[in-house]
Every structure is written in C-alpha cells, then in structure tokens.
Protein backbone atom coordinates (compact mmCIF):
# COMPACT_ATOMS: atom_id res chain seq x y z
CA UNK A 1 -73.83 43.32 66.12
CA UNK A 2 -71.15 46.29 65.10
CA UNK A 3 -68.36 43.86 65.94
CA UNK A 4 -70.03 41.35 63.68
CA UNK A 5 -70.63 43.89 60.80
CA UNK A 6 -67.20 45.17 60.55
CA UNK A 7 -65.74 41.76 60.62
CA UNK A 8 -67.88 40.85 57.59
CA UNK A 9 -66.59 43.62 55.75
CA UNK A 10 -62.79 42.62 56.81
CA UNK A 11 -63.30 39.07 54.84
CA UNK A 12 -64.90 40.68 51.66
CA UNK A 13 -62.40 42.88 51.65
CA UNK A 14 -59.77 40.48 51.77
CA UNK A 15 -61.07 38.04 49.33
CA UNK A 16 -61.28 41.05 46.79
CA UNK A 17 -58.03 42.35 46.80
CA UNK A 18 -56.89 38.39 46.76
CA UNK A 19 -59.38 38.23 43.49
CA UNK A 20 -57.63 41.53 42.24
CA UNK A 21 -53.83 39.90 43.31
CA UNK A 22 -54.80 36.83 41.29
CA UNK A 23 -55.86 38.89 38.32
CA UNK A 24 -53.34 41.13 37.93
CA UNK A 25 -50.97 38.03 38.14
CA UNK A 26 -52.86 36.36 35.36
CA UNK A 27 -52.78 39.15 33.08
CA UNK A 28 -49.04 39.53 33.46
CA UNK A 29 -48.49 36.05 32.74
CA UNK A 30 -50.38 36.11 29.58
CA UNK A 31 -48.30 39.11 28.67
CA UNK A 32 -45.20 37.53 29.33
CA UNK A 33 -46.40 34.69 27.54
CA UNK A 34 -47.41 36.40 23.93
CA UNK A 35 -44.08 38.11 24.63
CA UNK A 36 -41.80 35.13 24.06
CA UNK A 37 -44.32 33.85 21.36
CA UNK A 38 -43.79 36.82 19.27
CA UNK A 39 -40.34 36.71 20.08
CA UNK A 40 -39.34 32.72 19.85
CA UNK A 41 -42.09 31.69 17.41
CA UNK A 42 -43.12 28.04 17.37
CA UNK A 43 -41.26 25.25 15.24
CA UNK A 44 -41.96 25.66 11.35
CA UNK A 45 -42.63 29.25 11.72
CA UNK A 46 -39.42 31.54 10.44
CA UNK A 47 -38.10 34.46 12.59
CA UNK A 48 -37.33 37.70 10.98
CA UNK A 49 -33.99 39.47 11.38
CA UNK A 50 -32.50 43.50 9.93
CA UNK A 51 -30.09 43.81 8.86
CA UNK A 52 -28.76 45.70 11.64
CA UNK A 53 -28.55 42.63 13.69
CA UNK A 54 -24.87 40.31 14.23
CA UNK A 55 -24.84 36.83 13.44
CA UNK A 56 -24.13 36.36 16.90
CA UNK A 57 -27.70 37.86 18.24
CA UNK A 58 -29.02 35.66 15.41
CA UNK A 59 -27.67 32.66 16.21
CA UNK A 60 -28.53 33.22 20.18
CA UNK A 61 -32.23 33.70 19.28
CA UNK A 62 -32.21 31.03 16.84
CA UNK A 63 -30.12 28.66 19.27
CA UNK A 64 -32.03 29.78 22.61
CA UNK A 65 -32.99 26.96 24.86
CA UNK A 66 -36.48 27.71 25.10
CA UNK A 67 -36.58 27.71 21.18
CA UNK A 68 -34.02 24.89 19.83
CA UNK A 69 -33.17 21.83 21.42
CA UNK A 70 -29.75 19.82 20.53
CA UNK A 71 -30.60 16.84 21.86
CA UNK A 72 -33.49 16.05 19.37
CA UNK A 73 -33.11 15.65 15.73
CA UNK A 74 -34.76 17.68 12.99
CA UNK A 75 -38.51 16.69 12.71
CA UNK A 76 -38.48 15.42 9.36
CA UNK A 77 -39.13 11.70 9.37
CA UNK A 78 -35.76 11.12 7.32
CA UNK A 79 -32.49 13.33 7.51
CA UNK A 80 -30.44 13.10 4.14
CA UNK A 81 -27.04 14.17 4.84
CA UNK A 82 -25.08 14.77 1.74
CA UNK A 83 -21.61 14.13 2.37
CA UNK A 84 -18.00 14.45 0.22
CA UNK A 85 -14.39 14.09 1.56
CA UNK A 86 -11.18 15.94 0.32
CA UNK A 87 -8.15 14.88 1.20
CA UNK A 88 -5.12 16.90 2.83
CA UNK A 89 -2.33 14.79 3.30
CA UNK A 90 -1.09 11.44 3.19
CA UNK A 91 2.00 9.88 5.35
CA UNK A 92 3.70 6.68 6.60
CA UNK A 93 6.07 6.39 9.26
CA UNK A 94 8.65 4.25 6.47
CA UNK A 95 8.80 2.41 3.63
CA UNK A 96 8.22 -0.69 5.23
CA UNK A 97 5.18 -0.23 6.96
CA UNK A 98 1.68 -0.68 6.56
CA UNK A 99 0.22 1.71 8.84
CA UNK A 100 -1.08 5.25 6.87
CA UNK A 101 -2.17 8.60 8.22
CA UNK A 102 -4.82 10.08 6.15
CA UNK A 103 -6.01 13.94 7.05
CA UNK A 104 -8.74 14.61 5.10
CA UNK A 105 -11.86 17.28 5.50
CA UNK A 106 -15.62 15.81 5.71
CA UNK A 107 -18.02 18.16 4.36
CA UNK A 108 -21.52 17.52 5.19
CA UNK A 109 -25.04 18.90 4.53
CA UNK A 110 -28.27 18.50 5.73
CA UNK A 111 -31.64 20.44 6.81
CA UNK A 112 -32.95 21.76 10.13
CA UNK A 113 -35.94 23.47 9.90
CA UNK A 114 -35.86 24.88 13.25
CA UNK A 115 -33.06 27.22 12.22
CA UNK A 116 -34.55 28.89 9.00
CA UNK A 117 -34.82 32.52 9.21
CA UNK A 118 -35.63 35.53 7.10
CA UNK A 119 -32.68 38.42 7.16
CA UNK A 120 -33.53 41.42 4.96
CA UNK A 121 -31.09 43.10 3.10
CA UNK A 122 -28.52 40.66 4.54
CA UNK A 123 -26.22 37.93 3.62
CA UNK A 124 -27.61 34.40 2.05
CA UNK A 125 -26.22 32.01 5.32
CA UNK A 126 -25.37 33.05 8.73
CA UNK A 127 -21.62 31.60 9.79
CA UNK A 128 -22.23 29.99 13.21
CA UNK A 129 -18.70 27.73 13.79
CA UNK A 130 -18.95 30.04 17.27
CA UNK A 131 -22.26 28.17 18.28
CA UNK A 132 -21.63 24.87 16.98
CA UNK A 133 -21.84 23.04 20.36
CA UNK A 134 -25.42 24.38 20.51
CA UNK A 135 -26.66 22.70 17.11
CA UNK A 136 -27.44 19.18 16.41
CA UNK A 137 -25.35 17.49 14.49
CA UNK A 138 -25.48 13.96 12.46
CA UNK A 139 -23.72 11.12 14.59
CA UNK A 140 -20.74 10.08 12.63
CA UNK A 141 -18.97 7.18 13.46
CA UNK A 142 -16.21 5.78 10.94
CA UNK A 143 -15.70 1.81 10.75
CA UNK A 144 -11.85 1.53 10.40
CA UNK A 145 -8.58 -0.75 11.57
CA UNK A 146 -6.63 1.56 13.52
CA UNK A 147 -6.69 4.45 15.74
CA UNK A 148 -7.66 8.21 15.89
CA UNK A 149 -4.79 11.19 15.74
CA UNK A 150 -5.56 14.19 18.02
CA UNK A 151 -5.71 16.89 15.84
CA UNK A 152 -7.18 20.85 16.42
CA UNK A 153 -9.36 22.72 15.67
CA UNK A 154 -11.73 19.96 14.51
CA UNK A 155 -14.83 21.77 13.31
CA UNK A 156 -13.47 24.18 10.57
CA UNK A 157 -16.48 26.21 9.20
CA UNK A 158 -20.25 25.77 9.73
CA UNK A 159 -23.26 27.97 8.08
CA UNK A 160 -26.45 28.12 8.64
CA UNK A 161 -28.84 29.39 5.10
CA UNK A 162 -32.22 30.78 5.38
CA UNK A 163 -34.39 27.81 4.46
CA UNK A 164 -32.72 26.16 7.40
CA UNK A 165 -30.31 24.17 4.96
CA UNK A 166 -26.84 23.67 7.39
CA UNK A 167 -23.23 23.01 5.53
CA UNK A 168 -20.60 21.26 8.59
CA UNK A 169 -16.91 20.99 7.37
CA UNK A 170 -15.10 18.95 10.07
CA UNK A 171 -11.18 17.95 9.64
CA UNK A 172 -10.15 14.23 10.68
CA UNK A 173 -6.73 12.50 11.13
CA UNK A 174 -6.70 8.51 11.03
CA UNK A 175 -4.26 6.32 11.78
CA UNK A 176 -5.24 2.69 9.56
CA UNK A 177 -3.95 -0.50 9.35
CA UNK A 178 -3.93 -1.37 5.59
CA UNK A 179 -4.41 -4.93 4.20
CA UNK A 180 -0.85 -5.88 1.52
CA UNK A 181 0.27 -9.12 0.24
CA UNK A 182 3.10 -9.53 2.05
CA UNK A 183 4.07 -12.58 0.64
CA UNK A 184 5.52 -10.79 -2.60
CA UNK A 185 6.62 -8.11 -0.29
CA UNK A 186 7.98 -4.90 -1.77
CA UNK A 187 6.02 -5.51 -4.97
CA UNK A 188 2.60 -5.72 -2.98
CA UNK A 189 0.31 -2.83 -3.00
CA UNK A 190 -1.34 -1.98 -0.02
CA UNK A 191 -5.28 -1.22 0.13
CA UNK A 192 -6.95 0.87 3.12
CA UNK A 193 -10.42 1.67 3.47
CA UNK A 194 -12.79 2.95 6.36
CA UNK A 195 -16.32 3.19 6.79
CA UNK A 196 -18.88 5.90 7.51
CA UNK A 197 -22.08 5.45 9.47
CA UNK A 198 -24.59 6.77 11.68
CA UNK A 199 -24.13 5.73 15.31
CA UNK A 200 -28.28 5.67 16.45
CA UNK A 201 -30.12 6.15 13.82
CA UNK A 202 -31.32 3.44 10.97
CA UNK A 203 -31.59 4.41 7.68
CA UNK A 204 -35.49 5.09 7.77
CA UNK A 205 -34.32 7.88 9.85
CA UNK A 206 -31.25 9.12 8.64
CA UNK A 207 -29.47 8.41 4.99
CA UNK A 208 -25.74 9.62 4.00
CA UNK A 209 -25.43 10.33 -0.08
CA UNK A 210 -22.01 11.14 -1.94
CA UNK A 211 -22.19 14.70 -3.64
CA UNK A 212 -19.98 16.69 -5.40
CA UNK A 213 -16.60 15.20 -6.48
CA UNK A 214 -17.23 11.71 -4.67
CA UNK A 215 -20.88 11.67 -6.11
CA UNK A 216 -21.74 7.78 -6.77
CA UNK A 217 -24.99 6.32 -7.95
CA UNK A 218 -26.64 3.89 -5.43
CA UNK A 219 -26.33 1.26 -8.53
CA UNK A 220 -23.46 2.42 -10.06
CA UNK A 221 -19.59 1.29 -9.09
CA UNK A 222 -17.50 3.72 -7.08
CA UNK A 223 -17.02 7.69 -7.31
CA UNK A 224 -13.29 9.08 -6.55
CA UNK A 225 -12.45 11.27 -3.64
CA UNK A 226 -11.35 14.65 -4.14
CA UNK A 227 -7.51 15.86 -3.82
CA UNK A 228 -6.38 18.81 -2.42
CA UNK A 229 -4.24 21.14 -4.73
CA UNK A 230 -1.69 21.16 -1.85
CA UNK A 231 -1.94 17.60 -0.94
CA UNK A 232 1.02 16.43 0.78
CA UNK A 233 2.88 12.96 0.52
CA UNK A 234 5.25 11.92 2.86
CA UNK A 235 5.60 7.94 2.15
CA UNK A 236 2.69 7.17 1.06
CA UNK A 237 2.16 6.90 -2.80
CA UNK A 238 -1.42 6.92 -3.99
CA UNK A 239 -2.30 4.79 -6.93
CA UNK A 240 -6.26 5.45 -7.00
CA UNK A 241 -8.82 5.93 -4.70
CA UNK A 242 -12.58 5.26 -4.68
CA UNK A 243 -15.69 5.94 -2.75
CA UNK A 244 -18.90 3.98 -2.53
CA UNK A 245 -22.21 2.58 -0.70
CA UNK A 246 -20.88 -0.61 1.85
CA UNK A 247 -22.11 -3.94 0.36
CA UNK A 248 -24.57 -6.53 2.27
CA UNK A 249 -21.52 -8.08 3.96
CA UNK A 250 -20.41 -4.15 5.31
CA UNK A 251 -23.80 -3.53 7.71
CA UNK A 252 -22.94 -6.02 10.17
CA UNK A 253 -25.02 -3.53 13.02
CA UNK A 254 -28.03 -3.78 11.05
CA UNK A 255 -30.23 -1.12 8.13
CA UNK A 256 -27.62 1.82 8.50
CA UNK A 257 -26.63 3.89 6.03
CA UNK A 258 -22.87 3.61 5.32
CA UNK A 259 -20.50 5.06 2.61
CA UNK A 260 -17.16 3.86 1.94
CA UNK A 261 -13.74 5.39 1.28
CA UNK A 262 -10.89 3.04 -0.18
CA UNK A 263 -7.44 4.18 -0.55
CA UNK A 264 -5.00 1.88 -3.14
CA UNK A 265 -1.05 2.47 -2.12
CA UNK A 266 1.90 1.39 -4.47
CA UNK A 267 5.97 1.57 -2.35
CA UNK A 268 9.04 3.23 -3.54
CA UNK A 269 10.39 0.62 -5.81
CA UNK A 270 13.31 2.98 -6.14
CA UNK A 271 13.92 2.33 -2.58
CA UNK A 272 14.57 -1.24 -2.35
CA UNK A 273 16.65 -1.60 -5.40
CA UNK A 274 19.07 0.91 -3.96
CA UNK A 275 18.97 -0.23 -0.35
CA UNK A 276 18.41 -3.90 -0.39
CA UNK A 277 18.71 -5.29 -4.65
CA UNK A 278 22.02 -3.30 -5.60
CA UNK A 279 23.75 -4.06 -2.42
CA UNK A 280 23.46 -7.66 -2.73
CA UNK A 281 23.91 -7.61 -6.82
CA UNK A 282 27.45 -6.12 -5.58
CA UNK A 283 27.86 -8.72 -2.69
CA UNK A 284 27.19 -11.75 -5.11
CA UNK A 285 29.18 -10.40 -7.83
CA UNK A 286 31.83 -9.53 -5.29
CA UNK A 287 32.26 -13.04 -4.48
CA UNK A 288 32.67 -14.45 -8.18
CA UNK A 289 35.77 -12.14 -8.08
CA UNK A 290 37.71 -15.63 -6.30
CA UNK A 291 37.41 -17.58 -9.35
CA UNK A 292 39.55 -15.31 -11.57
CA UNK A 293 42.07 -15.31 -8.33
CA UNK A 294 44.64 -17.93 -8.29
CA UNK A 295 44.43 -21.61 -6.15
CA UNK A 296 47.35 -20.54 -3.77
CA UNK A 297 46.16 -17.05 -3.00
CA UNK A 298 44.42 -18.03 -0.14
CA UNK A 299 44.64 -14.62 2.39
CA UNK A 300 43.11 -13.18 -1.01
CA UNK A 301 40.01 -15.70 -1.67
CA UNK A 302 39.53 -16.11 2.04
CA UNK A 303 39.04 -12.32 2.73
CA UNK A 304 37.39 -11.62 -0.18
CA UNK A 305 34.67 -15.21 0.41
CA UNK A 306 34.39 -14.18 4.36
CA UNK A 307 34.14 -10.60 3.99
CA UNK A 308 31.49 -10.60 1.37
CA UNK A 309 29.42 -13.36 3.61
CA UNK A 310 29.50 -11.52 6.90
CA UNK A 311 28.86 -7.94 4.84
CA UNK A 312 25.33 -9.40 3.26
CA UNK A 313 24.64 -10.84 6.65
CA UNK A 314 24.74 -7.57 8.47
CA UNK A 315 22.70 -5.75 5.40
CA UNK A 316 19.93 -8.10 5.39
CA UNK A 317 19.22 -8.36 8.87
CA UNK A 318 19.80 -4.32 9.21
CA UNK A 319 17.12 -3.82 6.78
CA UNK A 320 15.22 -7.15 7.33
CA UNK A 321 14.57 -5.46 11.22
CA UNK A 322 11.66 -2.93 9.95
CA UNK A 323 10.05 -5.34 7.69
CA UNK A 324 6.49 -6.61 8.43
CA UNK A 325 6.96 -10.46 10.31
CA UNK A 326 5.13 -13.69 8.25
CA UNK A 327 5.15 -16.86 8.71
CA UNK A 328 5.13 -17.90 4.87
CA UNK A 329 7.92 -17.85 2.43
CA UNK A 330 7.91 -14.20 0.63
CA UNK A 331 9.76 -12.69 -1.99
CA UNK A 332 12.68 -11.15 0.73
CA UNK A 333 13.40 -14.68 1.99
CA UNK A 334 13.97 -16.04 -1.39
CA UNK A 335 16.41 -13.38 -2.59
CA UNK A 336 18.40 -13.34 0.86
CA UNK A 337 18.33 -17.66 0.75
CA UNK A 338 19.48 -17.79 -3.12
CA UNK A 339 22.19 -14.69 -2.84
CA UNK A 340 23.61 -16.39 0.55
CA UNK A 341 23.77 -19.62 -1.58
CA UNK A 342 26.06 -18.23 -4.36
CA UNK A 343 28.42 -16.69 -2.08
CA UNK A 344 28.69 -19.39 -0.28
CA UNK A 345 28.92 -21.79 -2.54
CA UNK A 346 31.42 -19.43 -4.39
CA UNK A 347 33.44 -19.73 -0.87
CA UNK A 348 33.16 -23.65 -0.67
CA UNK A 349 34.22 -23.60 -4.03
CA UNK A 350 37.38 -22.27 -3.22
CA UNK A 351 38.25 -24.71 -0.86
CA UNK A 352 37.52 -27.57 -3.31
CA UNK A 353 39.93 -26.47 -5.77
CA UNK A 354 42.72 -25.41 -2.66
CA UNK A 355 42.43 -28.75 -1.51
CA UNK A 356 42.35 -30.71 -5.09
CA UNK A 357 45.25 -28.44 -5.87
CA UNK A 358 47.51 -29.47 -3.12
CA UNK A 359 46.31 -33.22 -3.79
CA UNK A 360 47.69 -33.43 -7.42
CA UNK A 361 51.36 -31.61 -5.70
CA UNK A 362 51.38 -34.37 -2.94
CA UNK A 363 53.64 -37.37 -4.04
CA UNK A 364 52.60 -38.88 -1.00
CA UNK A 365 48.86 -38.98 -1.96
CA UNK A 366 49.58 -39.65 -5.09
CA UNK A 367 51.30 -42.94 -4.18
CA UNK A 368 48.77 -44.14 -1.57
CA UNK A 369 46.13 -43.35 -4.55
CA UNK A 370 46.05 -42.45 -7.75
CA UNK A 371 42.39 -41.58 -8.19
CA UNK A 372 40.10 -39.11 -6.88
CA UNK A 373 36.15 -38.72 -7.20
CA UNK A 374 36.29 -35.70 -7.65
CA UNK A 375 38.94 -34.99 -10.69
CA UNK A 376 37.48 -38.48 -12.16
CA UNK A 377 34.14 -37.12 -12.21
CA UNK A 378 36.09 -34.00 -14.02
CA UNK A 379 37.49 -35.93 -16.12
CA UNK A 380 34.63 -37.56 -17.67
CA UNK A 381 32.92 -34.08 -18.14
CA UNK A 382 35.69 -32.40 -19.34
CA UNK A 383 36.45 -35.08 -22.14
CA UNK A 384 32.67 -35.15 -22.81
CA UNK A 385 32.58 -31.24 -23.48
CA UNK A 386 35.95 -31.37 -25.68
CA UNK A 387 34.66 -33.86 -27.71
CA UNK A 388 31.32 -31.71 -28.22
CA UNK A 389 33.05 -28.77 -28.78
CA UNK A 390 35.44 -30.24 -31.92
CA UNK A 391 32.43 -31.49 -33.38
CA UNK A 392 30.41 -28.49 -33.23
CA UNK A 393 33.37 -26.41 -34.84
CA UNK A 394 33.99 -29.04 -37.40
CA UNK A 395 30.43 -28.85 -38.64
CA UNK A 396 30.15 -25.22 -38.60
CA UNK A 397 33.36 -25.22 -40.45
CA UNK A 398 32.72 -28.00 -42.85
CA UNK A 399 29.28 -26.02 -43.39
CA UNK A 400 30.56 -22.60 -43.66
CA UNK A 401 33.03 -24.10 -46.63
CA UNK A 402 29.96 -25.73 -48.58
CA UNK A 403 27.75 -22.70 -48.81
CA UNK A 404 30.43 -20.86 -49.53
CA UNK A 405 31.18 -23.77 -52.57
CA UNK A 406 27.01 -23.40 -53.50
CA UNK A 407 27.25 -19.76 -53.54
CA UNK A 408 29.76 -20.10 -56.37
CA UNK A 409 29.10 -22.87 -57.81
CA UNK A 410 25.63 -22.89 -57.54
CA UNK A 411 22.96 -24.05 -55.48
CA UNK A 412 21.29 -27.05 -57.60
CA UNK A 413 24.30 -29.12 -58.51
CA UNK A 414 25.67 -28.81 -54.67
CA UNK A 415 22.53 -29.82 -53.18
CA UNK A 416 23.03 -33.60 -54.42
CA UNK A 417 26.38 -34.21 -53.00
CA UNK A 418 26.68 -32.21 -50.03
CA UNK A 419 25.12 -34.53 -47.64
CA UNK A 420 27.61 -36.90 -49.05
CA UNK A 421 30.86 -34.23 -48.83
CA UNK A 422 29.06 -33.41 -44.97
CA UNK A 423 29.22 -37.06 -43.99
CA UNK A 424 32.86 -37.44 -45.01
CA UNK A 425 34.49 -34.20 -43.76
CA UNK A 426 32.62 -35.52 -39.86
CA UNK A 427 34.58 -38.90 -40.72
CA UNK A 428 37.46 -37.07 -41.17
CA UNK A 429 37.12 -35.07 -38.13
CA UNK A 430 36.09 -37.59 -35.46
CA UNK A 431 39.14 -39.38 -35.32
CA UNK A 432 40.91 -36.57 -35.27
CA UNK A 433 39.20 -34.61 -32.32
CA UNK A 434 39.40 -38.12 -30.70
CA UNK A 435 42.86 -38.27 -31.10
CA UNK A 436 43.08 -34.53 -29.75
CA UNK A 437 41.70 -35.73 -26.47
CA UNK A 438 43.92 -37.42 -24.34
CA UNK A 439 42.42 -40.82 -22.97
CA UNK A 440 41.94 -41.65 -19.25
CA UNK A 441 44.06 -44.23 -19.55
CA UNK A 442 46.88 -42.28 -21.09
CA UNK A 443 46.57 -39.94 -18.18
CA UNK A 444 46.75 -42.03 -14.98
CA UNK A 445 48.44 -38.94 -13.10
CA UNK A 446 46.14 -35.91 -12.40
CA UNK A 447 47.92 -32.16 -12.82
CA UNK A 448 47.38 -28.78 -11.78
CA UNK A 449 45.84 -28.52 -15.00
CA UNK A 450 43.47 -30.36 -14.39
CA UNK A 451 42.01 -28.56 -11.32
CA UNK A 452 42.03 -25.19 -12.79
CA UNK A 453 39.88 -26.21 -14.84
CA UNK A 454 37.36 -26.03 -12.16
CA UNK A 455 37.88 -22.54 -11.73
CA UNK A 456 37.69 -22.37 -15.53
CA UNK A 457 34.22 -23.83 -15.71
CA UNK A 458 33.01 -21.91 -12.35
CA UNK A 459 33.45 -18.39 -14.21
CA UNK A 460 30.95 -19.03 -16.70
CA UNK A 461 28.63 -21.15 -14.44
CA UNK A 462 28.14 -18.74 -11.48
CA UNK A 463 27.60 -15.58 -13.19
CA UNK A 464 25.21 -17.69 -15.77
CA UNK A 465 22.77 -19.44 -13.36
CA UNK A 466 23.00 -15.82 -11.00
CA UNK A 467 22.20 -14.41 -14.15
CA UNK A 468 18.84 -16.59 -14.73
CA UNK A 469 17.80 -15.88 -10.73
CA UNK A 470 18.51 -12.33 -10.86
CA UNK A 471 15.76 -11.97 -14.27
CA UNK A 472 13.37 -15.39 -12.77
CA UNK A 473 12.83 -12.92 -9.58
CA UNK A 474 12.38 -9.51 -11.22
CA UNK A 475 10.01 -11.01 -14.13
CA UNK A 476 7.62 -12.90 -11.72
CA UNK A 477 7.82 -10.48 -8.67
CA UNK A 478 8.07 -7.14 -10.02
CA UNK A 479 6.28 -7.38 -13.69
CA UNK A 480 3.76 -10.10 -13.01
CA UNK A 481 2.63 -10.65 -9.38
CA UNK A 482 2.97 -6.78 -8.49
CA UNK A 483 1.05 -5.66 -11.75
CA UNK A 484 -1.68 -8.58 -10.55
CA UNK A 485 -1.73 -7.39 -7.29
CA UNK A 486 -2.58 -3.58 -8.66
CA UNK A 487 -4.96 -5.11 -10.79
CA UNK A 488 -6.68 -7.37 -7.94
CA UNK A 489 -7.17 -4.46 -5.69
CA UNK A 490 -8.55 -2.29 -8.96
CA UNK A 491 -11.20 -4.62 -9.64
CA UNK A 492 -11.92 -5.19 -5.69
C-alpha cells in the first residue's frame, strides 16, 4: 500500500513540473513574440527611428526578412511608376552605319508602403543603393532591335523617403538597329526607337507615366527626352528626339503599359562630299582634260583616260566596302554608273577621233572610199549649226542697227518699215552665210579639219551635260528627298 502511495505521488509530480515546463515555455514564446511585434511592426504601420541611428541599421530593419519581402509587390492594387530618361552619350561605329549606341540614365519613381518610416531630427530620404538587391523593384523590359552593352555599375543612386515614396536611377547602354532609307543613301536620315514595358504585370496592376522633362499627356503628341549638359557625340548627329505612350499596333503582348523613346539621326554630309563627291568631281573633270590634248598625243590621252578610270574604280569600291548592301537602285549607284559613263565615254571618245584622224591621212583609204558614216554624219551637223549660227548673228546684228536707227530717229516712224528693212537685211544675209558654207559636194575629200572638230564640239558637250547631272543629283537627293525624308520621320 506504501509502494502504491509513493508511486502516486511520483506521477503527480511529474505531470506538474511537465504543466510548469509547458508554461514557462508558453510565456516565453509570447514574450518573444510581442518582442518582434514591437520591433518589426505589421505592414501599414510606420517604424520609428533617432536620429542616432545609420541608414544602414535602418535599412536592415526596414529590409529584414521577417518584415519585407522582395518577391511580392507593393499592396496597392495599382503601382504608378513615374519614369523620365536623360541621355549621356550618343555613338556609331562610322559614318556608314546604321547601328547606334545610346547611354542614357532611367530615373524611376514609385511607392512602397512597407518601407515608410518616421526619423526624428533626421534627413527627409534614407540612401539605400547598398541594399538595393533587397527591395522590389518594377520589372523593366525595353522592346528594341539590337543588343545590350555590358556596362557597370548599373544601379547609380536609390532613396528611400519617409512616406515610403522610392526614387531608382539605373544607367543603360543599347546597341539598336535603326530603320534609314537607304535608297537615297547618304541623304537618308535614320530613325531609332525602343520600347519600355513591364515584363508580368498588366496595366491594372502596374502603369509607367512620363514626368519631368519627357512629361507627355496620355492624349497629347510626344514629350522630348532630356540632354545631358555633357552629352557626348561620337558619329551620331541628333536631329530631334521624342517620347510617348506606344500606339494600339505597339502592345502586341497584350494591356501593358508601355512608353516610347524615338531618336531622329541626320549623317555628316560634310563627309561624303569630301570623301566620295569631290573625288569623283576631280576624276570626271580629270578626264575632259583629253579633249583640249591633241589627236596624235596618244601616251598623253591614254594615261590620262586609263589612269583616271582605274583611280575612280579603286575609290568607289574602297568606300563602297562599308556601305549598307540593297538590292534596289540608290543614290551611290547612280553617281558611280553616270561618273564611270563620262570618263569612259571621254576615253572612247578619244579613240574615235585617233582613228578618224588617221583615216582622213590614209591615201589608201581614201581611194578604196571616199566616205565615212561617221564624218558624213559630221558633216551634216556641222553645216546645220554654221548655218544657224550666221543667221542668229545676222539678226542680232541687223536688230542691234535698227534700234539703234529708232533710238535716233524715233520710235513711231521706224516701227512701220522695220519689219520691211528686217526682211531684206535676212535676204541679204542668207545667201551670203550659204555661200560661206562650203557644200558637200564641193568637199568630196574629208581633212583633219574636219575631225577636230569633234574634239571642238566634245569640250562644250561633256562639261555641259556633266554639268546638268552634277545639279539633277544634288537638287533631288540632297534638297528634296533628304529634306522629305527629315520631314517624314518628324511627322511619324
């Protein structure tokens, strides 16, 4: 009955100090429990800070895992992130191309409420680029043609302000394919432009907005991007740029938000004339040199025809190398075709007269035949423009001498017999610039004379029609199409 007794007590005395165990451990979990409460307060609630206290003891309390979670977005049912850009520098690898590099800096702003805090006697915002990995962040994603340009540090300053408002400055370098009419190619202005969206989230849950310098209304046409007062060029000539909300056409993922940047790029003009206009100006004109040379001076003509031919070949395809391919005629290929036409023809002109010329010397040929296609056909234009010409002087002469006669005389008795007087003095003159020119058939026999006269008529005719090209291409290339082209991509 002892053994029985103590055993009972044994068990109640175990079960009590398991009750007391149990207790103690409940009342130290509540303690530890109102501990963190008081010291990680729940969402919505802001946490109080001295001013003794770092930024970095701030930002671990505010940032703590038990407190703040980066994977989940703020909790308000739509996130408006106020963004602007300012660009840093601009560059293309040459003249030629139409790839760009555009560095620019992305400032953003939104609100977390899960990071506002109270700091007495203490700055306005806490500066927490040190913790960025630990705050959520909007997912950017930018809608371009081209490629991404490793470039550090990428975050460049982030603050956090008391009501929980966050400002994120990020730098970017992009590499984009621009859209130019090559076809009037270098008078085309090139046009880039890349988008800026939200990866995940629709626009119910999270809207972008231009602010600041690129501020746009959602009706209104396009804002303008801000410049930095060290911007740097390198290439790359900005005309205008623009940013704005994507069109209908733009959201091809669905309801996102998306803003769009849009770059307009003029070339060098400079450039071009110096490196590919002037040299071939001087190639072509080079080559109308031969005509002033004379017939028999053939090392001369034939060194001067060849060398400028093979000298424009190697500068056009040096140069025509870096330029963009097409399949469609452009504004390059009809300069190179028409200059390779004049000094050519300028060449095969030379060995028309050379071979005319020894013709009319041969008393051989000249026995075998006495006509030739060629100096006939001469003939007949020659004695045409003679003929022309004496009757244009005559009546500027003939006129010249009768207002001279009205001016003295005066006008009202002249006027009734000049017609008459004009009539006769072109009788008188037709016979005699008839008589002037020689007939074909008083000149059976062709002479050197004749032939020169090729050369004659080839230095006003060249320069002349090179003349009319040279202001046909410059006019419609460079003043008209290139001006449209700016204008197309203005109104865009």
């Amino acid at each position: 009955m002892k053994q029985i007794l103590q055993q009972e007590v044994r068990i109640y005395y175990r079960r009590t100090m398991v009750s007391t165990s149990i207790m103690m451990v409940y009342i130290m979990l509540v303690t530890v429990i109102a501990g963190t409460a008081a010291m990680f307060p729940s969402q919505g609630y802001q946490h109080s800070f001295d001013a003794t206290q770092s930024d970095k003891e701030m930002l671990d309390l505010l940032t703590h895992k038990n407190r703040y979670d980066k994977r989940t977005k703020p909790p308000q049912q739509q996130i408006n992130v106020n963004v602007s850009v300012m660009l840093l520098s601009l560059s293309s690898p040459d003249e030629s191309s139409l790839h760009y590099e555009v560095e620019f800096l992305m400032h953003q702003k939104w609100v977390d409420h899960r990071l506002a805090h109270r700091r007495h006697e203490g700055f306005q915002h806490v500066y927490a680029l040190s913790h960025h990995a630990q705050i959520w962040k909007p997912d950017v994603f930018f809608v371009k043609h081209g490629t991404y340009k490793a470039i550090h540090p990428t975050e460049v300053s982030l603050k956090i302000f008391q009501n929980g408002t966050i400002f994120y400055t990020m730098r970017r370098h992009l590499v984009l394919n621009c859209e130019g009419d090559l076809p009037i190619f270098p008078f085309d202005s090139p046009m880039c432009d890349f988008n800026i969206e939200s990866i995940s989230n629709t626009r119910d849950h999270m809207a972008f907005h231009w602010v600041g310098p690129n501020a746009v209304d959602e009706d209104g046409e396009a804002g303008s991007m801000g410049l930095s007062p060290v911007l740097k060029n390198h290439n790359a000539y900005l005309i205008h740029n623009e940013t704005m909300y994507c069109g209908l056409g733009e959201e091809w993922r669905g309801d996102y938000s998306c803003l769009k940047v849009r770059l307009h790029f003029t070339r060098d003009k400079w450039f071009y004339y110096t490196t590919v206009f002037m040299p071939g100006l001087i190639l072509v004109t080079s080559s109308f040199v031969t005509f002033w040379i004379e017939w028999n001076a053939e090392p001369a003509r034939v060194t001067l025809g060849v060398t400028t031919m093979l000298n424009f070949f190697t500068t056009s395809n040096k140069f025509r190398s870096k330029l963009p391919v097409v399949s469609n005629l452009t504004a390059m290929n009809m300069w190179d075709g028409v200059c390779m036409f004049f000094i050519y023809a300028s060449f095969i002109e030379f060995i028309l007269v050379n071979y005319l010329a020894r013709w009319v010397q041969d008393p051989e040929q000249q026995k075998k035949k006495s006509g030739n296609a060629v100096l006939d056909s001469l003939r007949i234009v020659t004695h045409t423009l003679d003929v022309k010409q004496h009757e244009m002087e005559a009546k500027a002469k003939m006129l010249g001498g009768h207002m001279e006669t009205m001016a003295k005389q005066g006008l009202g008795n002249q006027m009734e017999g000049s017609p008459k007087k004009l009539d006769e003095a072109m009788a008188d003159t037709s016979p005699h610039s008839a008589q002037s020119t020689p007939s074909t058939e008083e000149n059976s026999r062709y002479t050197l004379h004749n032939v020169k006269k090729i050369d004659n008529y080839s230095r006003r005719i060249f320069p002349t029609a090179y003349i009319i090209f040279v202001l046909y291409f410059f006019i419609r290339y460079h003043a008209i199409e290139g001006e449209l082209s700016i204008d197309y991509y203005k109104g865009y």
